[in-house]
Protein backbone atom coordinates (compact mmCIF):
# COMPACT_ATOMS: atom_id res chain seq x y z
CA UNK A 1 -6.99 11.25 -15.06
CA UNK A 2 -6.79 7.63 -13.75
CA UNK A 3 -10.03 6.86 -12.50
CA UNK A 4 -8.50 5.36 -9.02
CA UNK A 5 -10.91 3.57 -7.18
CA UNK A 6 -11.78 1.29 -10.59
CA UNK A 7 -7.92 0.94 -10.85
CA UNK A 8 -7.66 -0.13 -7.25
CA UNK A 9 -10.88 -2.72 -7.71
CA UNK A 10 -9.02 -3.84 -10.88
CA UNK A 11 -6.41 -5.45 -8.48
CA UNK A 12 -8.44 -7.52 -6.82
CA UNK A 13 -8.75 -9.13 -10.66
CA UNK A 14 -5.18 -10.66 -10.31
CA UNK A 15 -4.89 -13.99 -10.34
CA UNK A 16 -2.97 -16.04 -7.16
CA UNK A 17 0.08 -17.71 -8.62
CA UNK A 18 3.57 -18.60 -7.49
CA UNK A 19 4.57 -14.66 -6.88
CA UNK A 20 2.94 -14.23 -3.67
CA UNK A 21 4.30 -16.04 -0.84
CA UNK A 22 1.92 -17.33 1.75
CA UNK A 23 -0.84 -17.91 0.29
CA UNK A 24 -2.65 -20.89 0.26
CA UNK A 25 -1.66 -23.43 -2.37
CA UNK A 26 -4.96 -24.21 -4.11
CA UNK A 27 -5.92 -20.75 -4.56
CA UNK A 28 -4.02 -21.02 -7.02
CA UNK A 29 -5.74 -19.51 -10.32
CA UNK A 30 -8.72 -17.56 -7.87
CA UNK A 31 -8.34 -13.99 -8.14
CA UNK A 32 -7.32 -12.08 -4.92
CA UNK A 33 -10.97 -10.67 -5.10
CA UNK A 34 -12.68 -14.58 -5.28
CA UNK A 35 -9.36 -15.68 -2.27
CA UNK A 36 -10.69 -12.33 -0.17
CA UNK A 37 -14.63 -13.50 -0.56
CA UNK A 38 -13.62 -16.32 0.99
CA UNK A 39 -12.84 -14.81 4.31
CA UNK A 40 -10.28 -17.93 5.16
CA UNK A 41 -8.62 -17.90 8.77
CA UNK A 42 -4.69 -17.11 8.67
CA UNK A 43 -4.11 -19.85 10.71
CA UNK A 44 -6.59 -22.89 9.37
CA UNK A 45 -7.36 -21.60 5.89
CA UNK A 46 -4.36 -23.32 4.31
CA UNK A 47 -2.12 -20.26 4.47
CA UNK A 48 2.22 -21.17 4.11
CA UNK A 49 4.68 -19.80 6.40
CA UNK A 50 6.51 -17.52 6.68
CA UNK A 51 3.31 -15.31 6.04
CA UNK A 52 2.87 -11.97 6.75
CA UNK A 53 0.01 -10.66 8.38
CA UNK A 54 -1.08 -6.64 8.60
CA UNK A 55 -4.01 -6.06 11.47
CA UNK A 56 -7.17 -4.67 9.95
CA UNK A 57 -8.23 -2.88 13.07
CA UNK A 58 -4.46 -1.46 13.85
CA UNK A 59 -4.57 0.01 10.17
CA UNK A 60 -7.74 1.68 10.31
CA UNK A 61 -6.74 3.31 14.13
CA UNK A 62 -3.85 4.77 12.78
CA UNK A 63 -5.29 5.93 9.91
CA UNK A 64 -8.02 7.76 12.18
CA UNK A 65 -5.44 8.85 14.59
CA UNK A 66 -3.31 10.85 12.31
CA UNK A 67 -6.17 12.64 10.66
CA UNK A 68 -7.22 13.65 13.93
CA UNK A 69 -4.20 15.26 15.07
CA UNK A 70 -3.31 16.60 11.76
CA UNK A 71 -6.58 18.25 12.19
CA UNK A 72 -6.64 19.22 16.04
CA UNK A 73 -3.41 21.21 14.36
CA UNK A 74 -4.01 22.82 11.64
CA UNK A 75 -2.05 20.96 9.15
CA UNK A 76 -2.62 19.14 5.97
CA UNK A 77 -1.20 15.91 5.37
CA UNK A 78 0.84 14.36 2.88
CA UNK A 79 1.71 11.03 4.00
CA UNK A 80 5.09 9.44 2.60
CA UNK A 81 3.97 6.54 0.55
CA UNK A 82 7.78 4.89 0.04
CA UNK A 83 6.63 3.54 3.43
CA UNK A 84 3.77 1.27 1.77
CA UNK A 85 4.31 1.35 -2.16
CA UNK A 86 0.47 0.14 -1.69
CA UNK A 87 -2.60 1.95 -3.89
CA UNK A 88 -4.80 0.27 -1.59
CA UNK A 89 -3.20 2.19 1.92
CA UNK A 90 -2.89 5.41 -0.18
CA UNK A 91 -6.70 5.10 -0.78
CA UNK A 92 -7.70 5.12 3.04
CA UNK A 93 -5.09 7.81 3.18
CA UNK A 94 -6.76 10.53 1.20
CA UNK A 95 -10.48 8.89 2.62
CA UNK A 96 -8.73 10.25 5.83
CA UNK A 97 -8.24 13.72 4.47
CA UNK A 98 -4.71 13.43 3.42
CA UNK A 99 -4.02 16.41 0.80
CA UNK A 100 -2.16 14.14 -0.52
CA UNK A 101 1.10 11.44 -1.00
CA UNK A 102 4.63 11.83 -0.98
CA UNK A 103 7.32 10.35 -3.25
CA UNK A 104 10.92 10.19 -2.96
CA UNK A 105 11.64 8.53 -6.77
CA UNK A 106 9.92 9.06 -10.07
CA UNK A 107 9.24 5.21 -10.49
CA UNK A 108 7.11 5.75 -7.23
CA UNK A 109 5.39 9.17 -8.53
CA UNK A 110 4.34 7.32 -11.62
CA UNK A 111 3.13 4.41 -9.87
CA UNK A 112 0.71 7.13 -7.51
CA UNK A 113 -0.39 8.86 -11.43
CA UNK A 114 -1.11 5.07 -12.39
CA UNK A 115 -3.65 4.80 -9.32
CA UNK A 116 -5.27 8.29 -9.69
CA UNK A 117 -3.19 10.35 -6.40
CA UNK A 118 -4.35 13.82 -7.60
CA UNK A 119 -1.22 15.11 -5.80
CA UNK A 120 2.00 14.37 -4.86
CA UNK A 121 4.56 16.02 -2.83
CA UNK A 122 8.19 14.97 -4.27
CA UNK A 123 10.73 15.28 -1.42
CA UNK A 124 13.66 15.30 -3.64
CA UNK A 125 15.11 17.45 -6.39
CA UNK A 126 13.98 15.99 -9.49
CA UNK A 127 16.72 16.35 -12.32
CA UNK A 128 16.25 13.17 -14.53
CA UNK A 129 15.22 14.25 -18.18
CA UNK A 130 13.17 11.40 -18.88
CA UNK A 131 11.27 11.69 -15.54
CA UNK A 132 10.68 15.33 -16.11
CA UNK A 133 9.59 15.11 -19.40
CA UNK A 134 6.88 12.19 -18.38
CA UNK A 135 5.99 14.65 -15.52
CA UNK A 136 5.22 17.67 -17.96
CA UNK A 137 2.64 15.03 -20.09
CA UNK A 138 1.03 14.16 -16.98
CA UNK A 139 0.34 18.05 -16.02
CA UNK A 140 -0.43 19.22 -19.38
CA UNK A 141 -2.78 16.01 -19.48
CA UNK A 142 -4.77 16.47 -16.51
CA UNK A 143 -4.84 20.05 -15.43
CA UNK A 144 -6.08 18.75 -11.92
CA UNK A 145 -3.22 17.47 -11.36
CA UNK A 146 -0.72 18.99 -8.41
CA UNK A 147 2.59 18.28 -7.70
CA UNK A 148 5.10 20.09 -5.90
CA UNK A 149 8.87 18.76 -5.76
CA UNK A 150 12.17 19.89 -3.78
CA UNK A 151 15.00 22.19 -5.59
CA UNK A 152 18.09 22.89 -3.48
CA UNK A 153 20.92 24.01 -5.82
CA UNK A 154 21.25 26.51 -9.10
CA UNK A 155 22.46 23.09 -11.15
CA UNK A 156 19.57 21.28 -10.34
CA UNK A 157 17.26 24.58 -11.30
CA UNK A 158 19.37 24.63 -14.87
CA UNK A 159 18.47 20.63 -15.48
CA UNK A 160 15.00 21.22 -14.82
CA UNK A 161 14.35 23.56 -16.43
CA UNK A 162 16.52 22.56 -19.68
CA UNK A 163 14.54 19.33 -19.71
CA UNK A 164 11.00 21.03 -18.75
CA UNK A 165 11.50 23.04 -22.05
CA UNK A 166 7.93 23.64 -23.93
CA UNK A 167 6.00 22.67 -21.22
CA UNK A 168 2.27 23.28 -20.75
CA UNK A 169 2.68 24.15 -17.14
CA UNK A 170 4.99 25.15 -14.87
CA UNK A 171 6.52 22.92 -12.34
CA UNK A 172 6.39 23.73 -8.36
CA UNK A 173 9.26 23.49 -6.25
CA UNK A 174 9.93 24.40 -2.60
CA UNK A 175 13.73 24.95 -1.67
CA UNK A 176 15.04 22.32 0.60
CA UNK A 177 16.67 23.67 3.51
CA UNK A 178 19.43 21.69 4.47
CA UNK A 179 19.01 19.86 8.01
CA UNK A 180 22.60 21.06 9.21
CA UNK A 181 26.47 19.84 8.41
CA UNK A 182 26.81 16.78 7.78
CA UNK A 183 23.22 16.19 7.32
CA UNK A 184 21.54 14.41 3.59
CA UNK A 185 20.42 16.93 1.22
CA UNK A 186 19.37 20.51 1.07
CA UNK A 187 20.78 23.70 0.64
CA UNK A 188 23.30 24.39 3.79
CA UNK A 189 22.99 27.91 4.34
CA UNK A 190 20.35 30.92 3.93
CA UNK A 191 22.85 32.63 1.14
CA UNK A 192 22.73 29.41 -0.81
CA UNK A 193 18.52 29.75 -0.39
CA UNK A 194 18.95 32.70 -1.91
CA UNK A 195 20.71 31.78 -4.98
CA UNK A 196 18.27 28.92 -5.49
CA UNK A 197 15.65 31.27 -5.19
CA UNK A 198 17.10 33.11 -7.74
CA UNK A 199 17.75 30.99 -10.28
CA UNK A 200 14.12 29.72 -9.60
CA UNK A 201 12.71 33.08 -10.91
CA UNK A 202 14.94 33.33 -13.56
CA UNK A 203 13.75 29.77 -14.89
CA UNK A 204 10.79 29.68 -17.53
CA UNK A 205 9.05 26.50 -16.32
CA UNK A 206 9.81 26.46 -12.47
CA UNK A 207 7.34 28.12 -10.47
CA UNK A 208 8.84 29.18 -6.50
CA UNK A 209 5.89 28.09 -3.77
CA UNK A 210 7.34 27.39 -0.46
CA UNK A 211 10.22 25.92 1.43
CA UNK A 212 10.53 22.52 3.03
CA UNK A 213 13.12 19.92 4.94
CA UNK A 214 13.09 16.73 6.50
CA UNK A 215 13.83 17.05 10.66
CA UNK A 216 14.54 14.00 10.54
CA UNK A 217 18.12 14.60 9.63
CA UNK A 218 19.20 17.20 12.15
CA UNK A 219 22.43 15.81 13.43
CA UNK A 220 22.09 14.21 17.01
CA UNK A 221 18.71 15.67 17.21
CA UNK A 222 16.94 16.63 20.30
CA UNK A 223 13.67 18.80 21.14
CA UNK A 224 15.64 21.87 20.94
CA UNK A 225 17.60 20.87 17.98
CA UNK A 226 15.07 20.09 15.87
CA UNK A 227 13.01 23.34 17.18
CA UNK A 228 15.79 25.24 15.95
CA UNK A 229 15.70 24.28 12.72
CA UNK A 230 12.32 23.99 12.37
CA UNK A 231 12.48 27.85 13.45
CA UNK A 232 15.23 28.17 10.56
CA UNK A 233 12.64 26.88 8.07
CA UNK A 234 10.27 28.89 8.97
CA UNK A 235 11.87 32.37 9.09
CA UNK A 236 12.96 31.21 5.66
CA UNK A 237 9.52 31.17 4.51
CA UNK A 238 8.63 34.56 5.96
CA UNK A 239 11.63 36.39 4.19
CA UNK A 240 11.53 34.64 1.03
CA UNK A 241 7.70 36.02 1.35
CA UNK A 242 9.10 39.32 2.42
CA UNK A 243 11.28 39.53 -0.75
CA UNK A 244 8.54 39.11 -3.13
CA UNK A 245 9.83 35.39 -4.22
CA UNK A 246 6.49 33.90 -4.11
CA UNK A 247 5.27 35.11 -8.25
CA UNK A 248 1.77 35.93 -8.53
CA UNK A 249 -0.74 33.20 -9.38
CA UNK A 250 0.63 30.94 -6.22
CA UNK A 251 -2.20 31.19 -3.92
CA UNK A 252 -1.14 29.57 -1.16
CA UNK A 253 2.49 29.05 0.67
CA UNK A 254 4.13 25.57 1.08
CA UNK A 255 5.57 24.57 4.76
CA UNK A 256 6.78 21.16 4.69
CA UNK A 257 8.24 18.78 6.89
CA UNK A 258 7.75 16.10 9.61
CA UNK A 259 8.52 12.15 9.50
CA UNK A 260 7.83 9.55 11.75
CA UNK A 261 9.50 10.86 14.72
CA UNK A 262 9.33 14.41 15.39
CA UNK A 263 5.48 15.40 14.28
CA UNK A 264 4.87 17.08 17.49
CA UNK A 265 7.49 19.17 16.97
CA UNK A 266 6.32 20.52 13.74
CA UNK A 267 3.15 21.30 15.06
CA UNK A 268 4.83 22.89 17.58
CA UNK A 269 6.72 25.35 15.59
CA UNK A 270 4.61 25.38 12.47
CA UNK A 271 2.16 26.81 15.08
CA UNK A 272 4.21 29.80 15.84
CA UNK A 273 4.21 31.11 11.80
CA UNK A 274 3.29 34.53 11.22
CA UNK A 275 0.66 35.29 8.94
CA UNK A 276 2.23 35.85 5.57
CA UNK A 277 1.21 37.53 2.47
CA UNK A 278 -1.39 34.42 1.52
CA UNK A 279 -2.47 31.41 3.00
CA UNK A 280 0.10 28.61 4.11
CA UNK A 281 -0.31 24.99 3.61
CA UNK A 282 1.32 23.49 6.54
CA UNK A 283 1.94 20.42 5.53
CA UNK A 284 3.11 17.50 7.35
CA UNK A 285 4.35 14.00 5.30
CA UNK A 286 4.91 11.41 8.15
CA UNK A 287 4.71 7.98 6.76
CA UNK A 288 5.46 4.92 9.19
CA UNK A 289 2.55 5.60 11.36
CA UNK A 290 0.19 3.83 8.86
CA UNK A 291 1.30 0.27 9.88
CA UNK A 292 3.77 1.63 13.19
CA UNK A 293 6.00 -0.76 14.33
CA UNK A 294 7.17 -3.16 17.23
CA UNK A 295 10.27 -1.21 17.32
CA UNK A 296 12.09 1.69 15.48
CA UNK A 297 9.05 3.92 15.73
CA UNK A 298 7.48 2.17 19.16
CA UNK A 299 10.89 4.16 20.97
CA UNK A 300 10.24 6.79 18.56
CA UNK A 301 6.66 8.11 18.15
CA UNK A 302 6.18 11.68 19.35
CA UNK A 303 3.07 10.16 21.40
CA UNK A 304 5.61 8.93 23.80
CA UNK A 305 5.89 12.64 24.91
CA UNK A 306 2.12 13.52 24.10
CA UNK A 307 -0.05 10.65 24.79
CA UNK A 308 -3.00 12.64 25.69
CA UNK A 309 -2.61 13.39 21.75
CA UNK A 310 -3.29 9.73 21.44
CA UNK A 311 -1.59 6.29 20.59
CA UNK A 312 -0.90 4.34 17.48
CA UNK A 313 -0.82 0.22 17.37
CA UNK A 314 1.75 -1.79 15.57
CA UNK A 315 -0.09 -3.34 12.43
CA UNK A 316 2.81 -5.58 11.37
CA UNK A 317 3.03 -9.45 12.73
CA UNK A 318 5.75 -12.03 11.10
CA UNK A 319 4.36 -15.60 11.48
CA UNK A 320 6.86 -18.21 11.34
CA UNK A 321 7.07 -22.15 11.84
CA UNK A 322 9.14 -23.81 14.34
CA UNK A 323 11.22 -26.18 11.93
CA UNK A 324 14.23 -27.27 13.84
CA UNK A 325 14.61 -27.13 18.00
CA UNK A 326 18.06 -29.09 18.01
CA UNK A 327 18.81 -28.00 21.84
CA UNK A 328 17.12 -26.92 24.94
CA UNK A 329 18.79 -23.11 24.26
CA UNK A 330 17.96 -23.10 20.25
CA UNK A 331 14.87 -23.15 17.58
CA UNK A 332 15.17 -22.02 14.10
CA UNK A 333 12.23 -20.36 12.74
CA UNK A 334 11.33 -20.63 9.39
CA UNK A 335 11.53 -16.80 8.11
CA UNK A 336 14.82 -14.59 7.74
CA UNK A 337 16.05 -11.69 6.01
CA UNK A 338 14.16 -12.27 2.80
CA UNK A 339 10.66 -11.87 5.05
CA UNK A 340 11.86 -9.50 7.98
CA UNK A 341 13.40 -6.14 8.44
CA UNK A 342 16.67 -6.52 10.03
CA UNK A 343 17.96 -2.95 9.07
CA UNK A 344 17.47 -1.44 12.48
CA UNK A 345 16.55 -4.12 15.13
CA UNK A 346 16.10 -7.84 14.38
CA UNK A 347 12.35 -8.99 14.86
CA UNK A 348 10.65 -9.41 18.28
CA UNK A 349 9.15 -12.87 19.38
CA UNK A 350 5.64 -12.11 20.67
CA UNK A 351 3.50 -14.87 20.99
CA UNK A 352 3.46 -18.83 19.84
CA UNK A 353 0.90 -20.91 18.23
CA UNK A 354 0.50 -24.45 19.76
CA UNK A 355 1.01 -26.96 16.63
CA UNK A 356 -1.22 -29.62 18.97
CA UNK A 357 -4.10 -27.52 19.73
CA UNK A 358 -4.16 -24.36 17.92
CA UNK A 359 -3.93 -22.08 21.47
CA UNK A 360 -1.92 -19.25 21.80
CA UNK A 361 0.55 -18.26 24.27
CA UNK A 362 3.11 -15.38 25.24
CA UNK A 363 6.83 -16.22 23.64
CA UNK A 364 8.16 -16.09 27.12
CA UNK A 365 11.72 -16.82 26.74
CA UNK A 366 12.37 -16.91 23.50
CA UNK A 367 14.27 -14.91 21.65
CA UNK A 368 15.70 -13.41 18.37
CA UNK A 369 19.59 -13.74 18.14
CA UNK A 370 20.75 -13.82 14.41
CA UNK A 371 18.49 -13.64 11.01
CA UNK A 372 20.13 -15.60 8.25
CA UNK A 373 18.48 -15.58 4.64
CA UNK A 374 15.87 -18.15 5.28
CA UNK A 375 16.34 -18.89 9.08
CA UNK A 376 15.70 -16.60 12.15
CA UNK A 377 17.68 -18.04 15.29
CA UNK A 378 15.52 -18.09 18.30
CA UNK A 379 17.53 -18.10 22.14
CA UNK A 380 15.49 -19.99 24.41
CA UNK A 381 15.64 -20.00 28.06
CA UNK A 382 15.44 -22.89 30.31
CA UNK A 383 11.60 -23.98 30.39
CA UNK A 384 10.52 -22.18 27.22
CA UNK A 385 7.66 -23.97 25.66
CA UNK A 386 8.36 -24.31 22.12
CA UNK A 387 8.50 -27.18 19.31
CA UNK A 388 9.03 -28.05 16.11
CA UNK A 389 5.55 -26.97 14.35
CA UNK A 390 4.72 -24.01 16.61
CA UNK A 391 4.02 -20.80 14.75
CA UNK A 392 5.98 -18.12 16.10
CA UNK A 393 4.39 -14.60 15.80
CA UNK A 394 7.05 -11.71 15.86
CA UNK A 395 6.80 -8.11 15.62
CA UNK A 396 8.57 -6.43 13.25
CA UNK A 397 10.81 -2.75 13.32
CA UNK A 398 10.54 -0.27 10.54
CA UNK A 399 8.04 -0.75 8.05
CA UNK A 400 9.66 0.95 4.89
CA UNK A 401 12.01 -2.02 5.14
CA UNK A 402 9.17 -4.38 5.57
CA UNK A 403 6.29 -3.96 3.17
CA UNK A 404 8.80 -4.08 0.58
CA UNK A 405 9.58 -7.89 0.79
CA UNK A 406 6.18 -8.84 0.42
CA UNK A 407 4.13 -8.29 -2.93
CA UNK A 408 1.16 -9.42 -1.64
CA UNK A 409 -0.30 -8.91 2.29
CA UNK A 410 -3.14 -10.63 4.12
CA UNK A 411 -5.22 -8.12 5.65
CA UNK A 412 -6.37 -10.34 8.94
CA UNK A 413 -9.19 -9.23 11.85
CA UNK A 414 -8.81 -9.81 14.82
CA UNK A 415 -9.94 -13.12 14.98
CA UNK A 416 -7.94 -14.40 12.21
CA UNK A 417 -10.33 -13.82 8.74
CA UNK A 418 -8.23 -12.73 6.51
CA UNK A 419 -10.87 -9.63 5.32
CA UNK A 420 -8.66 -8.63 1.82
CA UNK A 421 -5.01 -8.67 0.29
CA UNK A 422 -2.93 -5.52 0.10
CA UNK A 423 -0.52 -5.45 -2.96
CA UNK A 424 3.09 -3.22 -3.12
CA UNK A 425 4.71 -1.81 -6.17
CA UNK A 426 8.64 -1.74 -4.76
């Protein structure tokens, strides 16, 4: 097995170059590990806009705040690392007790193997011959290794298994139940679990542990929506448990769900499972809340309803220079679709950085009307202070869409240092 904590230092070896955008310009040729010793200010230390900055302090309170809750509920944790794509993130993860990281894609499962993540949680069915024959190497070459991955049709079972042939181990798979008509993936109905189930045992080198879903998807979802379906999920677990369908040698059963959005719900009803015939791993895979956001998941969080569970902070700020103000009602920022997520809600002008004197001030009356590739459009209200050379700090809305336009993060404190570098592999 990767030996991940000397391949995560080994990053810091990279040399600063024309890849990363940002940066300062003569750091050129320092490694990320000599830039980072440096402790340079975001703002003074030479750094290019547009930069992006992730919060040091916001990080590491998120970080605690899941583990605690996961905790305070009885469930393990699997964070979705799609989110991040970053070693470095899914490092703190599992230092915060996660059980472990979830992939969507076999490029990102290999790049987790390639750090040392001693398990991951695929939450997709995984039919790709090439991927599933680099996937039975990496379990018959490291028998610590776990992974678990959706199934939720008999074609998919007959791929894997075709491609899995001569094997070392046994693959685990949980059936996906389908979130409802007209939902993503997943088996639809309880019948079709069934036949999945099936062909599961019938397979030589698929090995039936648990059931899982993504709430995420329930059409026009509500409390009681997604309650129901969670409930759906659940009884599914008990009777496939019931039936036998569990083969012996599986010592514990999988329960998976939970993004961003609905957590509190799956503690909810994940709470209400009856004991079954061994041990359940309960096991939530919520992603966004590592960095949180300054919109999509701000209206979202389940600690809107439960904020005596606690709070998380937005990590993510967009720093951008003033480089045009051609009327009293318009400024173009420096930064567009190439350095912002624009998939959900166009960025959010916070605060502005005085060009004269380095102070800091709210962006009162400016805002973000249009993103083009290089430019965001800024709306400014009668009085706004604002001029050509301001930075412009803006928050930013879902963060799988973010992290994956920058290679290369500043990792800033409070007060500006810029404490390390975060690197993504999109």
């Amino acid at each position: 097995m990767t030996d991940a904590a000397d391949t995560i230092d080994r990053l810091r070896d990279e040399r600063v170059d024309h890849r990363f955008k940002g940066l300062p310009l003569d750091a050129e040729g320092l490694t990320v590990g000599e830039l980072a010793a440096q402790r340079r200010n975001l703002f003074t230390g030479g750094f290019t806009t547009p930069v992006l900055a992730l919060s040091a302090e916001s990080v590491e309170h998120n970080l605690a705040v899941l583990e605690a809750y996961s905790e305070r509920h009885g469930l393990a944790f699997a964070p979705h690392g799609k989110t991040s794509m970053a070693p470095q993130l899914f490092a703190r993860q599992l230092a915060y007790g996660a059980w472990g990281i979830t992939a969507a894609v076999p490029h990102q499962a290999r790049v987790y193997r390639a750090f040392g993540v001693p398990r991951i949680f695929l939450a997709n069915e995984l039919v790709d011959a090439a991927a599933l024959r680099w996937l039975a190497r990496e379990l018959a070459e490291d028998p610590g290794f776990h992974f678990v991955c959706y199934v939720d049709s008999v074609r998919g079972v007959e791929l894997m298994d075709e491609a899995l042939d001569g094997a070392a181990r046994p693959v685990d798979v949980v059936i996906e139940l389908g979130a409802g008509d007209g939902a993503r993936t997943g088996a639809r109905t309880e019948a079709d679990c069934d036949a999945v189930a099936e062909a599961v045992a019938a397979a030589r080198h698929l090995r039936l542990v648990g059931v899982a879903g993504y709430e995420g998807e329930v059409p026009q979802a509500t409390g009681a929506t997604v309650r129901d379906w969670l409930r759906r999920l659940t009884a599914l677990a008990a009777r496939l448990d019931a039936a036998g369908r569990f083969p012996a040698g599986v010592e514990e059963i999988v329960v998976s769900a939970g993004g961003s959005a609905w957590f509190d719900t799956v503690a909810e009803v994940f709470a209400e499972l009856p004991p079954l015939s061994r041990p359940v791993l309960k096991l939530l895979r919520s992603g966004a809340y590592v960095s949180h956001d300054d919109g999509q998941y701000r209206a979202l969080t389940p600690f809107n309803r439960v904020p005596d569970e606690g709070a998380l902070q937005p990590a993510f700020r967009l720093w951008a220079q003033v480089v045009s103000r051609p009327t009293a009602g318009q400024a173009f920022v420096n930064a567009g679709k190439r350095d912002a997520a624009y998939d959900l809600h166009l960025p959010e002008a916070q605060v502005v950085r005085s060009a004269r004197d380095g102070s800091v001030r709210p962006a009162t009356g400016i805002t973000v009307s249009r993103l083009s590739d290089q430019h965001a459009w800024l709306d400014t209200t009668e009085g706004a202070e604002l001029e050509v050379g301001d930075w412009v700090g803006m928050g930013l809305s879902h963060p799988c869409t973010v992290f994956d336009k920058w290679q290369l993060i500043p990792l800033v404190e409070a007060d500006g240092t810029v404490a390390d570098f975060v690197r993504t592999f999109f």
